[in-house]
C-alpha atoms as a PDB file:
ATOM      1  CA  UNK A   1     -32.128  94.679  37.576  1.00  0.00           C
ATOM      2  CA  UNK A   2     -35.934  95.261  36.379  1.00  0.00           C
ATOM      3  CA  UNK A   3     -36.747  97.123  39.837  1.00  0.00           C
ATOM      4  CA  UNK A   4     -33.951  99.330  38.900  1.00  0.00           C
ATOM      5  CA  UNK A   5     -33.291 100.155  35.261  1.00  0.00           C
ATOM      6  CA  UNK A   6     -36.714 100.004  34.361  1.00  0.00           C
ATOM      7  CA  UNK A   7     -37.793 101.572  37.362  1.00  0.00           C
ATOM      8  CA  UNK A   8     -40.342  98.626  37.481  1.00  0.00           C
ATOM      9  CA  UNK A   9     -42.818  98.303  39.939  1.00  0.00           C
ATOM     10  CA  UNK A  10     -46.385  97.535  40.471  1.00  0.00           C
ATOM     11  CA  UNK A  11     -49.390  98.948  42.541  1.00  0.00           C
ATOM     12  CA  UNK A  12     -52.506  97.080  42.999  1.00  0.00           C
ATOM     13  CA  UNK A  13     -51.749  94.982  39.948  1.00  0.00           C
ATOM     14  CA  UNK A  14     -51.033  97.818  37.262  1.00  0.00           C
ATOM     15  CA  UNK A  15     -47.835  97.468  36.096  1.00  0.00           C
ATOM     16  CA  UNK A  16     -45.060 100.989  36.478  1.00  0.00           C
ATOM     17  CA  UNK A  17     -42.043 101.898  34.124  1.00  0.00           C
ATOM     18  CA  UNK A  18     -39.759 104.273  34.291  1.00  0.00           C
ATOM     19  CA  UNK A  19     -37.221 103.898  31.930  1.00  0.00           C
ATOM     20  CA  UNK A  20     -33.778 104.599  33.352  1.00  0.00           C
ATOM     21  CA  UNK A  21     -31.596 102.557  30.814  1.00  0.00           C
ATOM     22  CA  UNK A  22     -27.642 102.979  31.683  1.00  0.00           C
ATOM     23  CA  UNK A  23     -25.830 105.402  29.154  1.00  0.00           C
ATOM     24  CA  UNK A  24     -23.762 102.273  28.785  1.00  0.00           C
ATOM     25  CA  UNK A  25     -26.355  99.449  27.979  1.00  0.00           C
ATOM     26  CA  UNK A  26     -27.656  99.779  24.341  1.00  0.00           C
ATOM     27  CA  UNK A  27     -31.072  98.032  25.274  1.00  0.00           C
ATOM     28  CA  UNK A  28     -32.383  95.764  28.091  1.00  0.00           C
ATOM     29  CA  UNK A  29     -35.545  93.389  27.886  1.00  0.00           C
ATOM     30  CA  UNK A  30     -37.513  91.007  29.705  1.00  0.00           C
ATOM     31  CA  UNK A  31     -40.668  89.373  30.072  1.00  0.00           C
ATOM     32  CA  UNK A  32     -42.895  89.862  33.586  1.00  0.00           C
ATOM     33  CA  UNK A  33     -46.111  87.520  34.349  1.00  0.00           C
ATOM     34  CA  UNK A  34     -48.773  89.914  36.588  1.00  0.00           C
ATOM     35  CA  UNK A  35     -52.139  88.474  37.479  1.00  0.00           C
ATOM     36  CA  UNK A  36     -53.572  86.947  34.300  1.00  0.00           C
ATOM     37  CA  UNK A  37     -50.592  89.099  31.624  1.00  0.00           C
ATOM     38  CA  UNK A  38     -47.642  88.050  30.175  1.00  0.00           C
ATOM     39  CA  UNK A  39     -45.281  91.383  29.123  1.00  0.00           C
ATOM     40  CA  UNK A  40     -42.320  91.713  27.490  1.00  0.00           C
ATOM     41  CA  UNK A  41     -40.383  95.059  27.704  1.00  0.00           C
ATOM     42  CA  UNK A  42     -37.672  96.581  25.760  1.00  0.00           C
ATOM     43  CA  UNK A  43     -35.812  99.540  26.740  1.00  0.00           C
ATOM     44  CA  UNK A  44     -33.628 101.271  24.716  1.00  0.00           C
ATOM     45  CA  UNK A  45     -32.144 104.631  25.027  1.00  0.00           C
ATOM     46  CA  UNK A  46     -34.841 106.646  22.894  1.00  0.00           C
ATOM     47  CA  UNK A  47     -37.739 104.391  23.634  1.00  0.00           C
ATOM     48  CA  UNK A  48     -39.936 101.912  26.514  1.00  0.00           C
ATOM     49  CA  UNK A  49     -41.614  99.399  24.358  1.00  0.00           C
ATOM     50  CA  UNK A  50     -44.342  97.093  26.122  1.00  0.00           C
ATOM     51  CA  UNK A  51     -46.029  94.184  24.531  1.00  0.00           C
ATOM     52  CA  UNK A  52     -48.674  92.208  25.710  1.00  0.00           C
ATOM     53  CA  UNK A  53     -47.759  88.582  24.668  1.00  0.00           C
ATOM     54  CA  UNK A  54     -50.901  86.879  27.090  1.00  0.00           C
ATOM     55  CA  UNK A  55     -54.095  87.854  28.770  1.00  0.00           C
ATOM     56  CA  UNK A  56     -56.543  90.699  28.714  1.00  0.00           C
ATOM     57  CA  UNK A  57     -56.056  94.224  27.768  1.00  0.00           C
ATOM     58  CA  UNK A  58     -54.014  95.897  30.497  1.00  0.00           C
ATOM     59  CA  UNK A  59     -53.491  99.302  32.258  1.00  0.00           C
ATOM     60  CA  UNK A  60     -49.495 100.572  32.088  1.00  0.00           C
ATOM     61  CA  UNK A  61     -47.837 103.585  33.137  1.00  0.00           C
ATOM     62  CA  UNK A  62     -44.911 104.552  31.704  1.00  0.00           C
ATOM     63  CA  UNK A  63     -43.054 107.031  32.834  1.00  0.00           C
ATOM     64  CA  UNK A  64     -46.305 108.230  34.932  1.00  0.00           C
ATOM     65  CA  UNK A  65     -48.240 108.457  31.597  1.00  0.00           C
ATOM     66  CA  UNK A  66     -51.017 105.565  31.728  1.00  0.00           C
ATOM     67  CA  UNK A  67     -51.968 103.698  28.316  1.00  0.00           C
ATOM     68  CA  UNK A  68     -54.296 100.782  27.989  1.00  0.00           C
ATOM     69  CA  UNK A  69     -51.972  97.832  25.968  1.00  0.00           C
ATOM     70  CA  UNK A  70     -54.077  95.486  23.472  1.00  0.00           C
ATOM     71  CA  UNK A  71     -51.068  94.207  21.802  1.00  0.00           C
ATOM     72  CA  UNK A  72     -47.790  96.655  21.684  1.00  0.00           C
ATOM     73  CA  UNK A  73     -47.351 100.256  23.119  1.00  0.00           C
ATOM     74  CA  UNK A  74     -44.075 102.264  22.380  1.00  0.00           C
ATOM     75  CA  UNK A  75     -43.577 105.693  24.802  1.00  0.00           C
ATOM     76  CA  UNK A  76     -40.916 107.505  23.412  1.00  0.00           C
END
């Protein structure tokens, strides 16, 4: 479900988004453990939230845009 609707996947440890969210789901999250993170992502129709709930700072990409998470980072 996470490879597809939220286009999740990771290359060389850098968690990928891309937010594809069914026009019939209202919202999907999860949590996903890579390397030393813990993440939990929300996807909703207008937004891809990503919060860091363990580890280091991380590199993201969302929707091909890259952002460096310290806590919480919202692409809209």
């Amino acid at each position: 479900m996470t490879a597809g609707f939220a286009g999740m996947t990771q290359e060389n440890g850098i968690l990928h988004l891309t937010n594809n969210l069914p026009k019939q789901w209202n919202a999907l999250s999860f949590r996903i453990r890579l390397q030393n993170n813990l993440f939990k992502v929300t996807l909703t129709h207008n937004d891809t939230n990503v919060e860091l709930l363990e580890g280091p700072e991380a590199k993201v990409f969302i929707s091909g845009e890259e952002f460096l998470v310290k806590d919480c980072v919202t692409e809209k």
